[in-house]
Protein backbone atom coordinates (compact mmCIF):
# COMPACT_ATOMS: atom_id res chain seq x y z
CA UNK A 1 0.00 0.00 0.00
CA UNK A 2 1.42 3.37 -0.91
CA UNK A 3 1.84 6.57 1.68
CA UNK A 4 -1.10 8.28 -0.45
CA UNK A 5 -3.26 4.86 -0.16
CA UNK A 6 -2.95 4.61 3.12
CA UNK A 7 -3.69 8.61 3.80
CA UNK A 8 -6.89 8.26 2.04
CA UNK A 9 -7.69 4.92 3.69
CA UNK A 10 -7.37 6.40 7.15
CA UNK A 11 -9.31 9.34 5.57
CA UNK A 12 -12.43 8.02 4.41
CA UNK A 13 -12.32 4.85 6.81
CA UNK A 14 -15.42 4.65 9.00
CA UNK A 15 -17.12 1.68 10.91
CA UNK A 16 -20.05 4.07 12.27
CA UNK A 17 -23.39 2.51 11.82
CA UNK A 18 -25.82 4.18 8.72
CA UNK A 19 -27.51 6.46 11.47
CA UNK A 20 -24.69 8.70 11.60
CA UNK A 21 -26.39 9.87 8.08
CA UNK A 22 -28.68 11.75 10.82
CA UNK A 23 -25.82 13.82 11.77
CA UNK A 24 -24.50 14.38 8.58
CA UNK A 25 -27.74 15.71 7.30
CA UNK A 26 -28.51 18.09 10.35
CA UNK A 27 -24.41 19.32 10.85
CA UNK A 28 -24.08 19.47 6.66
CA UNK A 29 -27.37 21.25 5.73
CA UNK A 30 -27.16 24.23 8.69
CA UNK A 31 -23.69 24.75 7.28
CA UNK A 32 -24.92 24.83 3.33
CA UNK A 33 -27.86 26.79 4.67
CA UNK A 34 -25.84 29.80 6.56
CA UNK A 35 -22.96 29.56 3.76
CA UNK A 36 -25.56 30.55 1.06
CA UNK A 37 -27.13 33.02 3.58
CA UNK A 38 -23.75 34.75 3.89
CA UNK A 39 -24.34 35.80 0.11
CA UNK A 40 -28.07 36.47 0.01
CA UNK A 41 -28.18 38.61 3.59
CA UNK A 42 -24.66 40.23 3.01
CA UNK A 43 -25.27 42.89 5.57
CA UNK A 44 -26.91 40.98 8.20
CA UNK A 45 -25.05 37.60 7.55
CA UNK A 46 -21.78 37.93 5.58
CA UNK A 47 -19.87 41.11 5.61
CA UNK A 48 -22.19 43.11 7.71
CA UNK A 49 -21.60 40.83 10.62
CA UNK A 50 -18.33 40.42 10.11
CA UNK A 51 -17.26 44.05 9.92
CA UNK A 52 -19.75 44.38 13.44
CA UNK A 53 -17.74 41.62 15.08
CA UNK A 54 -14.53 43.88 14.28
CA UNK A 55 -13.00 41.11 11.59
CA UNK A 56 -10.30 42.56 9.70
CA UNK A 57 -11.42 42.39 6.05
CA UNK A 58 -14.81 41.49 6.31
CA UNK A 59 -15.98 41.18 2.95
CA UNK A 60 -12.50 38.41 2.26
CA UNK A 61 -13.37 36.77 5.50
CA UNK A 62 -16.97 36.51 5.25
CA UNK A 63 -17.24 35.11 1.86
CA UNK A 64 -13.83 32.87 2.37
CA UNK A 65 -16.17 31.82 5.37
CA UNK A 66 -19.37 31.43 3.26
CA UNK A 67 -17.55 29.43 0.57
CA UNK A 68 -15.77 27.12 3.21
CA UNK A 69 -19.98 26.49 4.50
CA UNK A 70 -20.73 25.77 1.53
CA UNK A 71 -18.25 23.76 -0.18
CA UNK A 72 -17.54 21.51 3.30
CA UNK A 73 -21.73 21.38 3.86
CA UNK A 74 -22.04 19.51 0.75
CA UNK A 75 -18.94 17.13 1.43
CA UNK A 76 -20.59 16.54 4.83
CA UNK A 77 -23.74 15.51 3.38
CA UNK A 78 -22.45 13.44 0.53
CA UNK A 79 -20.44 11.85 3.19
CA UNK A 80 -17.30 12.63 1.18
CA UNK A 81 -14.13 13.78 2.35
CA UNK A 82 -16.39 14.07 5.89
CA UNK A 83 -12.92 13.91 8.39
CA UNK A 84 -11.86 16.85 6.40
CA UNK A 85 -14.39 18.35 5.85
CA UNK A 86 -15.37 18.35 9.77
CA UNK A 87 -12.24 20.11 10.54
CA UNK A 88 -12.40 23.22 9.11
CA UNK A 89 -15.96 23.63 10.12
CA UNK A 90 -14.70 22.94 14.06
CA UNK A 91 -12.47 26.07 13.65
CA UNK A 92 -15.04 27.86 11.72
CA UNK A 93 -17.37 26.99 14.95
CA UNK A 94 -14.24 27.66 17.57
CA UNK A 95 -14.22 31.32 15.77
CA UNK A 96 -18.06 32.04 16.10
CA UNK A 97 -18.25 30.90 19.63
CA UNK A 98 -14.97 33.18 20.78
CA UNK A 99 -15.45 36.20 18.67
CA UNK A 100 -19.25 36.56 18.54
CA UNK A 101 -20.61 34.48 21.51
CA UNK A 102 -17.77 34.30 24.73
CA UNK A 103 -18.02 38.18 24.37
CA UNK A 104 -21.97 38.01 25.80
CA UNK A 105 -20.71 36.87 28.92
CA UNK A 106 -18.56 40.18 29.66
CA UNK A 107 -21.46 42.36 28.71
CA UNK A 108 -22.40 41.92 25.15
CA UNK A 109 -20.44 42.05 22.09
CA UNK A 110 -22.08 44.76 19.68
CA UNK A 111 -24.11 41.79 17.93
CA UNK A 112 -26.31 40.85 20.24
CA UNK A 113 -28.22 44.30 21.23
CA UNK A 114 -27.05 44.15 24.95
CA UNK A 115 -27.68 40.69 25.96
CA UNK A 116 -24.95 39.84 28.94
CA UNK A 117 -24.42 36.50 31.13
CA UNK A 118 -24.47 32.97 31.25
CA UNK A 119 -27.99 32.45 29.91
CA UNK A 120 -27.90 34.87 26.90
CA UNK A 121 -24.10 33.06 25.95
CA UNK A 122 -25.83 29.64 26.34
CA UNK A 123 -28.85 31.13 24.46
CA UNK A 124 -26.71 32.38 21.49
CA UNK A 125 -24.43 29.86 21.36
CA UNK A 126 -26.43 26.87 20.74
CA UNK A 127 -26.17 26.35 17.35
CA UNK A 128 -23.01 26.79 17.17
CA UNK A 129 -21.88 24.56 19.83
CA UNK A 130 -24.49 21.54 18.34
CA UNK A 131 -22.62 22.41 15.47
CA UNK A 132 -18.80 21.95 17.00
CA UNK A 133 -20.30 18.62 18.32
CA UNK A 134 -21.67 17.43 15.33
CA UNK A 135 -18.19 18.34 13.75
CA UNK A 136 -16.33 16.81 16.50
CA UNK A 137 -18.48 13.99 16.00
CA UNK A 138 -17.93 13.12 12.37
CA UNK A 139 -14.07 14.03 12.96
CA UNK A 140 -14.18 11.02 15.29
CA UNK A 141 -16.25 8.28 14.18
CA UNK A 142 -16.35 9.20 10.02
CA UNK A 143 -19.40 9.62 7.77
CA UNK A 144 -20.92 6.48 8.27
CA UNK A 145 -22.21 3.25 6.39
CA UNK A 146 -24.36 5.28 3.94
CA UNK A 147 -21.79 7.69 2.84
CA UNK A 148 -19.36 7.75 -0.42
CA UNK A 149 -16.77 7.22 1.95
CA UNK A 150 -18.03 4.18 3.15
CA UNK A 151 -18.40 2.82 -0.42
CA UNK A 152 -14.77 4.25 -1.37
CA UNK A 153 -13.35 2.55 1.59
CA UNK A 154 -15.35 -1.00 0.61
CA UNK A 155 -13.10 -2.04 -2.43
CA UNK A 156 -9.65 -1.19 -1.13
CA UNK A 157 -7.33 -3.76 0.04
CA UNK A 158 -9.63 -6.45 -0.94
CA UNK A 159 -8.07 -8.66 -3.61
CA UNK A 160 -10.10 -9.86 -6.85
CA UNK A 161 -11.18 -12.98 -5.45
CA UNK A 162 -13.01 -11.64 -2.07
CA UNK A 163 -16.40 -11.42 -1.43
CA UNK A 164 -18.22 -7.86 -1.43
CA UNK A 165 -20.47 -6.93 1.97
């Protein structure tokens, strides 16, 4: 087996069962969804936000950001490429949560129109922390037994004469 072979084994290999498609349809259609959104609701969404949250380029970031959602939601939900995919959604998520969410809990950030404390942060942040889990999640286990990964990962290292699941 060659050093690429065995890359892409160990990158598409998953034993999850087929209910992790569950997962990948929830965590890969909220990030398609918001990735288009970043586009259609510019000001409120994409650049808008960005520039409120005080991101340094915010038209780059935001549609760097909105093509990342995009191209890695439909990866996710094909259940292709889903380990790599998943990881640069979990910093995507790890940048939401600390520059627009852990700022609620010192008093509000700008975005939030003066919501403060534990219960607005938890309040805010759901989504995007169901979304780092669900990340997380197919980071660790893989896309599952209905995925193209799963069906990639099926016919190597079998030889011609074994049997097919």
């Amino acid at each position: 087996m060659t050093q690429l072979s065995a890359w892409s084994t160990r990158l598409t290999a998953t034993t999850a069962p087929r209910a992790v498609v569950l997962i990948r349809l929830y965590v890969g259609l909220v990030f398609l969804v918001e990735g288009i959104l970043k586009f259609l609701r510019e000001h409120t969404l994409g650049t808008g936000r960005f520039d409120k949250a005080g991101i340094p380029a915010p038209d780059f970031f935001a549609a760097l950001d909105g093509v990342f959602e995009i191209l890695c939601g439909v990866l996710i939900l094909a259940g292709l490429l889903t380990r790599l995919a998943a990881v640069p959604m979990v910093v995507d998520m790890l940048g939401a949560l600390l520059i627009t969410k852990v700022p609620i809990l010192w008093g509000g950030s700008g975005l939030f129109h003066g919501e403060s404390g534990w219960w607005d942060f938890a309040h805010e942040a759901r989504l995007d922390f169901a979304q780092l889990c669900g990340s997380l999640f197919l980071l660790i286990v893989g896309a599952g037994a209905w995925s193209v990964d799963a069906r990639l990962g099926s016919g190597r290292g079998r030889s011609a004469g074994s049997a097919r699941r």
